[in-house]
Protein backbone atom coordinates (compact mmCIF):
# COMPACT_ATOMS: atom_id res chain seq x y z
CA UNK A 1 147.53 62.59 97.66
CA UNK A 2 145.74 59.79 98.96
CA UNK A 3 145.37 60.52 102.11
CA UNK A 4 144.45 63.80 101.95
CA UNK A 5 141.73 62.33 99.33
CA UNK A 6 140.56 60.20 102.29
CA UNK A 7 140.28 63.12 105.15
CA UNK A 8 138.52 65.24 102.09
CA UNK A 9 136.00 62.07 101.85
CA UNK A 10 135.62 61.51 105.62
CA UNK A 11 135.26 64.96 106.90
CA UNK A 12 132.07 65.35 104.15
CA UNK A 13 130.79 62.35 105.47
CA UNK A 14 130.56 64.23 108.85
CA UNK A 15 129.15 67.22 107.69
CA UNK A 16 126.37 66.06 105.71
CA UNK A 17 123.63 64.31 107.04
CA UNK A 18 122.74 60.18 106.51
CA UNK A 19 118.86 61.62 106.14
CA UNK A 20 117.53 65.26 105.90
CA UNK A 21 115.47 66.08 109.15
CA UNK A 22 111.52 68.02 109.10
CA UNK A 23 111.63 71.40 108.82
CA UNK A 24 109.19 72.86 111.90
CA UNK A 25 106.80 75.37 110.04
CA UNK A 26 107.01 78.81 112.08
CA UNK A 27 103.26 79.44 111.89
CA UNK A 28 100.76 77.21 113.60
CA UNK A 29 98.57 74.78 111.45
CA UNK A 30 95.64 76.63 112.55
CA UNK A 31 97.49 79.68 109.69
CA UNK A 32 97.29 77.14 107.51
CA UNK A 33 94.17 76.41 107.26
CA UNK A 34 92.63 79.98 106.97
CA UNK A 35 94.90 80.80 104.38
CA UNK A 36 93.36 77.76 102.59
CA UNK A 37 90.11 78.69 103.06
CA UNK A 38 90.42 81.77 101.92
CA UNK A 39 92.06 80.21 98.58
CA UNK A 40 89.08 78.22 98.40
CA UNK A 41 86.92 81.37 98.84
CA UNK A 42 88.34 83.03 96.17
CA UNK A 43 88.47 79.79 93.96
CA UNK A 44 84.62 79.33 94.39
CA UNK A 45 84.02 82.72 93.75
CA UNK A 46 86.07 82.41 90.51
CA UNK A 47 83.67 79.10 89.57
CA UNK A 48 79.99 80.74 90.72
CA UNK A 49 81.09 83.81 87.95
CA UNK A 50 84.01 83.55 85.17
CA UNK A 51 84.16 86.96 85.00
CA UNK A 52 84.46 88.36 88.52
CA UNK A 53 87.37 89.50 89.00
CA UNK A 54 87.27 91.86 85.73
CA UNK A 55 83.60 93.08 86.73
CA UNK A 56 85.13 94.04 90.33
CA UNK A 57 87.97 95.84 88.37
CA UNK A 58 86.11 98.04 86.42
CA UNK A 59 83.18 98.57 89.10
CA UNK A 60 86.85 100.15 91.24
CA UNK A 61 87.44 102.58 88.53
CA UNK A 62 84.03 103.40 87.62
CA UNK A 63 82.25 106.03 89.84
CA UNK A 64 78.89 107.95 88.62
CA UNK A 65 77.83 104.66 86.62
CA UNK A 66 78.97 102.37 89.65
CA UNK A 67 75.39 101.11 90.70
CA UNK A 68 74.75 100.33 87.02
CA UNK A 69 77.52 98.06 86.82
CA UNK A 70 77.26 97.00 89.59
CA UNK A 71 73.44 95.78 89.06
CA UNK A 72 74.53 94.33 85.46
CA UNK A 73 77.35 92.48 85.78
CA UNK A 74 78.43 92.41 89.57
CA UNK A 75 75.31 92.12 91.94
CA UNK A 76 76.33 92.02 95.55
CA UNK A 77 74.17 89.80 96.75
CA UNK A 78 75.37 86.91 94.10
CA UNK A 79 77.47 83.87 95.35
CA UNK A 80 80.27 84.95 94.32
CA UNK A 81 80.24 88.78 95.83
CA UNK A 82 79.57 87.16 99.16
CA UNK A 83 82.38 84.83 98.59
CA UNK A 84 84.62 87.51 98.28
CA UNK A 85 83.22 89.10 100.80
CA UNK A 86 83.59 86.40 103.21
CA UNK A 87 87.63 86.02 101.96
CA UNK A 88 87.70 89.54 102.72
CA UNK A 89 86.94 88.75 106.54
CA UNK A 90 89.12 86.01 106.96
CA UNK A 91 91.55 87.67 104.93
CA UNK A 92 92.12 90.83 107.11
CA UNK A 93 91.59 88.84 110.05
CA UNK A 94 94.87 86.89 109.33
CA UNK A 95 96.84 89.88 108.47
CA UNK A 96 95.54 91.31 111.87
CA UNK A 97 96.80 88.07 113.58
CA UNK A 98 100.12 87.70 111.84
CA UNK A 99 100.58 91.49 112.46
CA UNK A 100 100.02 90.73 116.65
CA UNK A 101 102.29 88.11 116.89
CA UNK A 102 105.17 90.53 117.92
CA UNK A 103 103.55 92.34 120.35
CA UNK A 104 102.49 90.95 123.66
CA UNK A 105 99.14 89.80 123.58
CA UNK A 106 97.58 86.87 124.87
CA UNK A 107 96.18 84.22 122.27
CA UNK A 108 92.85 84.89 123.30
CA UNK A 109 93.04 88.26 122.66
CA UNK A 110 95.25 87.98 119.62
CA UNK A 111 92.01 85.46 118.20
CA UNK A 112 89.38 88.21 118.72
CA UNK A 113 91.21 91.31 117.78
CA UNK A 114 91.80 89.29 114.65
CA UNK A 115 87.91 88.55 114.27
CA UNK A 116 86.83 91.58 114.98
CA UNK A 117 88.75 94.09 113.31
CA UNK A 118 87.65 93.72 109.63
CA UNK A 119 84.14 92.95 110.87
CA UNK A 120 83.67 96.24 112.79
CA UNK A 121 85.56 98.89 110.05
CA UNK A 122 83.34 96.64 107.47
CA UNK A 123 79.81 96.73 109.01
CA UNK A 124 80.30 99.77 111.11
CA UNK A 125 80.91 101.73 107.86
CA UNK A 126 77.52 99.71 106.23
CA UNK A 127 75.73 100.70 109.78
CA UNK A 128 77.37 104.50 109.37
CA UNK A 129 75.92 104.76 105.85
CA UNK A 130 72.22 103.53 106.44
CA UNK A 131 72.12 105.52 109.39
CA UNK A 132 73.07 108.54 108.00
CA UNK A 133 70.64 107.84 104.81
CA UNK A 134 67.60 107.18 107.78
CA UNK A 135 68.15 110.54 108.98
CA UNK A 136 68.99 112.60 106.47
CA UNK A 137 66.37 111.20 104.30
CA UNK A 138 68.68 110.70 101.35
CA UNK A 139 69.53 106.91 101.61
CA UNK A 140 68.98 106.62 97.51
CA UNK A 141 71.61 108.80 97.43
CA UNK A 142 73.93 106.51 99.58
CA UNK A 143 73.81 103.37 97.77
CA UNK A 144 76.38 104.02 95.85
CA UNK A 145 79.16 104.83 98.05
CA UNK A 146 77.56 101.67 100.04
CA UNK A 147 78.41 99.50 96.66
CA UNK A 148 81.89 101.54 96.52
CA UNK A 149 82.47 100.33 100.18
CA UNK A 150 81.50 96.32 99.22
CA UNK A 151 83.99 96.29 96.54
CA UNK A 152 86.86 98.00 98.14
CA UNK A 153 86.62 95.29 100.65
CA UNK A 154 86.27 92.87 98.52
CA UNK A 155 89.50 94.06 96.40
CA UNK A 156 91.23 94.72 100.12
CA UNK A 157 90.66 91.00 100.37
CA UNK A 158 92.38 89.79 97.16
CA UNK A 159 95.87 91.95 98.05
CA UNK A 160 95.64 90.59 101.59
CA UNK A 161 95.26 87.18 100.79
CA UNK A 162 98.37 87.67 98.63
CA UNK A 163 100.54 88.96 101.16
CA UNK A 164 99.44 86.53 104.30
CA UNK A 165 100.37 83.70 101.65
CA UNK A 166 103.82 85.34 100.97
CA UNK A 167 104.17 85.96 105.09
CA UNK A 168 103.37 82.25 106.06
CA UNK A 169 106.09 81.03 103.07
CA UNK A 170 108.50 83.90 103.76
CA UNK A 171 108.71 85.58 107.04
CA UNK A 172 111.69 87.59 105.99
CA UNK A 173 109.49 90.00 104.47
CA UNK A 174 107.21 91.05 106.93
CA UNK A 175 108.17 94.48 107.62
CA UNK A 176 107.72 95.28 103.59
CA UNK A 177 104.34 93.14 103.88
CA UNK A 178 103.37 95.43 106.97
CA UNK A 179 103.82 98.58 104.64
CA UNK A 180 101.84 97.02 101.98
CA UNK A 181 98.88 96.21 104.02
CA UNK A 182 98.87 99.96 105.42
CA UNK A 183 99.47 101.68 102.11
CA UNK A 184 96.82 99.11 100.71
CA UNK A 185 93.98 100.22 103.32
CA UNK A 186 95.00 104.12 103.07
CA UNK A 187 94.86 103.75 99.21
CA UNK A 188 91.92 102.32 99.29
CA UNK A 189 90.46 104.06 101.75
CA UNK A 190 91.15 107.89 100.34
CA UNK A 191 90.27 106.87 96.82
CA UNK A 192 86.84 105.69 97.93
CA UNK A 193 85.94 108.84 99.87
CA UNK A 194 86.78 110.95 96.83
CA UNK A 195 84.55 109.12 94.54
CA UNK A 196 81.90 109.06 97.14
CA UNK A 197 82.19 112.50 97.55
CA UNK A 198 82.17 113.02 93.79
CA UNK A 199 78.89 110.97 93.71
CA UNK A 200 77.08 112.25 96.19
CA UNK A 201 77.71 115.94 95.27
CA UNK A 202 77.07 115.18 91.97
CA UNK A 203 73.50 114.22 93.28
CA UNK A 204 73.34 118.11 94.75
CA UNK A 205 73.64 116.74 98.96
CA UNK A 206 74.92 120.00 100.13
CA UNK A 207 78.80 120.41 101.41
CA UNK A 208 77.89 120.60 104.45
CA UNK A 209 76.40 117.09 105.13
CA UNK A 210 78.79 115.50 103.59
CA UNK A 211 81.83 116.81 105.43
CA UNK A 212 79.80 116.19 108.25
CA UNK A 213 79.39 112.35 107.24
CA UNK A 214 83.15 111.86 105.92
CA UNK A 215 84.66 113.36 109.33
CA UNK A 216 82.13 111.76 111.84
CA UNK A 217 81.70 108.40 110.29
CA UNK A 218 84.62 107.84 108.05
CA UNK A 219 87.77 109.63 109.04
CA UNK A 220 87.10 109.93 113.02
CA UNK A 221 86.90 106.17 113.48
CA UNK A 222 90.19 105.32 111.46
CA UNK A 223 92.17 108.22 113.64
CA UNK A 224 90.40 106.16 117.05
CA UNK A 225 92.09 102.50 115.53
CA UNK A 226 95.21 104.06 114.61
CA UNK A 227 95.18 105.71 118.13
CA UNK A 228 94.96 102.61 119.82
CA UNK A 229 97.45 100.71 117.42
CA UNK A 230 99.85 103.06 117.69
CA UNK A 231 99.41 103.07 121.74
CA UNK A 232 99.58 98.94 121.68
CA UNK A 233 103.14 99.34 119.58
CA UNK A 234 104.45 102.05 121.57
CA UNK A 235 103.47 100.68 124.88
């Protein structure tokens, strides 16, 4: 009995180790620190107004009374709307990143893609909306799904935020994460042309124009990214 109490002893001695050894953190520190800014982001929006987060809430349900709400308790061009805003860039942009680094792409390019992908769907569709309010002389009319466009970003920002933190701690469940950033955007995305829709109709733009606008400026441009994303995963 002894002895085999002394080969039980020694042969846990060799397994476990005299000191436990750094774990090397699969993402780079650069990951890090976005993901912190954009918890700061989101902090200091949370300081600059207490109630943020519940104003954005109800200005995402709310749909003929939207630039009301908007211009009571919410204004866009507060601190804390372009806060959120701003999380909303970086946000995206490390989802886009995190979703490149399986597919071959040079750092470089992996860095601007990421940059430039919630820029361009954000400000194009701003650009889209003025332009089409310049020409068809009804830009009154297009503020609101403007203000609908701010704070779908700005709740796009808050989910994505939530699921790069739970990709940098957990890898494991990036294919789930991948499906909840898509289903996130198309969500989004569908619900907010069907309350612009409602709003702008309900302000007696003709059918016409507005399918016009939704297909040229809203729909076409998604069906061109997932075109090209689709080509990059396939290829």
């Amino acid at each position: 009995m002894a002895v085999f109490t002394n080969l039980l002893f020694s042969s846990m001695s060799l397994s476990v180790p005299s000191e436990l050894s750094s774990r090397e953190p699969w993402f780079s520190y650069g990951v890090g620190i976005v993901l912190f800014t954009s918890f700061l982001l989101i902090a200091f929006a949370r300081l600059a107004r207490s109630n943020i987060y519940a104003s954005l809430s109800v200005g995402m349900i709310k749909v003929g009374s939207v630039r009301t709400h908007i211009r009571e308790t919410f204004p866009i061009n507060k601190r804390g709307s372009i806060l959120l805003l701003l999380n909303y860039l970086i946000s995206m942009g490390l989802i886009v990143y995190l979703c490149l680094e399986d597919i071959r792409v040079w750092k470089t390019d992996q860095f601007m893609i990421a940059a430039a992908t919630p820029f361009a769907l954000f400000v194009g569709a701003l650009i889209s909306i003025r332009a089409t309010g310049w020409l068809t002389g009804e830009y009154e009319v297009l503020k609101a799904p403007m203000i609908m466009k701010v704070l779908g970003a700005q709740s796009i920002g808050l989910v994505y935020f939530i699921c790069a933190l739970v990709w940098v701690l957990n890898p494991n469940y990036q294919e789930i994460l991948i499906q909840v950033v898509i289903w996130t955007f198309a969500i989004e995305s569908f619900i907010r042309i069907i309350k612009s829709v409602l709003v702008v109709y309900g302000q007696g733009v003709s059918w016409y124009y507005i399918i016009l606008y939704f297909c040229t400026l809203e729909i076409l441009p998604l069906y061109v990214v997932y075109y090209f994303v689709m080509q990059d995963f396939i290829g």
